[in-house]
Protein backbone atom coordinates (compact mmCIF):
# COMPACT_ATOMS: atom_id res chain seq x y z
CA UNK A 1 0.00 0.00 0.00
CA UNK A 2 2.96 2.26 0.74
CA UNK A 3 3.87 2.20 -2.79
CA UNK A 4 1.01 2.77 -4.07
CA UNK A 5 -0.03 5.41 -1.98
CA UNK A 6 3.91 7.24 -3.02
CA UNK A 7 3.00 6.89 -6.81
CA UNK A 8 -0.54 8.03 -6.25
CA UNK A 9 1.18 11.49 -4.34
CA UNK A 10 3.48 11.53 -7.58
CA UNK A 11 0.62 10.86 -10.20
CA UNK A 12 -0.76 14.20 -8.76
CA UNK A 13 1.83 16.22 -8.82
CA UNK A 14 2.64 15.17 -12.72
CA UNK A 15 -1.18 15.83 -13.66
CA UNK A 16 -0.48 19.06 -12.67
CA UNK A 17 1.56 19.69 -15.67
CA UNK A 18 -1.01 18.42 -18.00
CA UNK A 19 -4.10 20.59 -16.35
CA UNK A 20 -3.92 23.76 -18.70
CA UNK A 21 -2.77 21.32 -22.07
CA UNK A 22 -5.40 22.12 -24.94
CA UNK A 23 -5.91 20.01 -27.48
CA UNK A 24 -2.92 19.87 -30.21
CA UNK A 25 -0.56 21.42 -27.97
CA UNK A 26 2.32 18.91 -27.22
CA UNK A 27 3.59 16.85 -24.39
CA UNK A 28 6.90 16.02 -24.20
CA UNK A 29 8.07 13.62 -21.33
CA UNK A 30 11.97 12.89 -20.38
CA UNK A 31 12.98 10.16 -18.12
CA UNK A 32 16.72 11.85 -16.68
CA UNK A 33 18.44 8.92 -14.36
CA UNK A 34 19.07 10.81 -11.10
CA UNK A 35 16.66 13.47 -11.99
CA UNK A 36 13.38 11.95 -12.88
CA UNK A 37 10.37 12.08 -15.16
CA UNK A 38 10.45 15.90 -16.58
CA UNK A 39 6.71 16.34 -18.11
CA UNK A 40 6.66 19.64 -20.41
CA UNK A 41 3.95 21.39 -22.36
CA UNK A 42 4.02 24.27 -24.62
CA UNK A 43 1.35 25.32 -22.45
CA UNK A 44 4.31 26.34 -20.53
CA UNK A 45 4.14 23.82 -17.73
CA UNK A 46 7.15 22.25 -16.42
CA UNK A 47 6.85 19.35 -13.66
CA UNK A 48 9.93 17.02 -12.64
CA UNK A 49 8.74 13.74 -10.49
CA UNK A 50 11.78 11.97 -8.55
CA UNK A 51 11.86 8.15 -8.90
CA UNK A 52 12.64 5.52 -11.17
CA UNK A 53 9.91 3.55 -10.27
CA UNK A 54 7.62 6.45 -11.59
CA UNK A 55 8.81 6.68 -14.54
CA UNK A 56 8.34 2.98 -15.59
CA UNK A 57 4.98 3.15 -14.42
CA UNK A 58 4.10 6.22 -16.58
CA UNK A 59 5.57 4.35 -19.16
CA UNK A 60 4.57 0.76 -18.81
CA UNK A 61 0.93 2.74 -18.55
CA UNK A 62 0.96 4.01 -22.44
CA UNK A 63 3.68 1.50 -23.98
CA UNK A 64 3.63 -1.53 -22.11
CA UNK A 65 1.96 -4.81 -22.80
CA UNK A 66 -1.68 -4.02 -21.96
CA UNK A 67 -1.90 0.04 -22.57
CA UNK A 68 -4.58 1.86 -21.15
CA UNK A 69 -4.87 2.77 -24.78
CA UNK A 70 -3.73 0.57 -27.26
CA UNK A 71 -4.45 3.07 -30.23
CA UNK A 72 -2.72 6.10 -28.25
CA UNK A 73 0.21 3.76 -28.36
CA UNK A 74 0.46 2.98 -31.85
CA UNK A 75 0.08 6.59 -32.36
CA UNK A 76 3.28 7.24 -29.99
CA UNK A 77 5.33 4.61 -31.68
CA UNK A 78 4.55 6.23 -35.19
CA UNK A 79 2.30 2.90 -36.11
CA UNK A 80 -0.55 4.59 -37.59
């Protein structure tokens, strides 16, 4: 539950970046060993989460086996 409860805590503060993101602005997200996952918008938001472990959830979550959305993740790998 601990673990869970970190990446939930993390989650939030990463949604934060994506809040004021309209629809066809970009997204760019950066994985930085040591640093973290960097999430950037040209909205103009910037959020950095600490933590491995976050950033293979964010990305097991959109690229991994069973994707939340397995036609956002075509789209992501240039598959369309």
């Amino acid at each position: 539950k601990g673990k869970l409860e970190s990446l939930r805590t993390r989650l939030t503060r990463f949604l934060s970046g994506i809040s004021d993101v309209k629809d066809g602005q970009m997204l760019v997200i950066t994985y930085m060993p040591g640093k973290g996952t960097t999430l950037t918008s040209t909205a103009g938001a910037r959020v950095t989460v600490p933590g491995k472990d976050f950033a293979d959830a964010i990305l097991l979550t959109w690229l991994g086996k069973d994707p939340l959305d397995a036609d956002l993740k075509s789209r992501l790998l240039g598959a369309n």
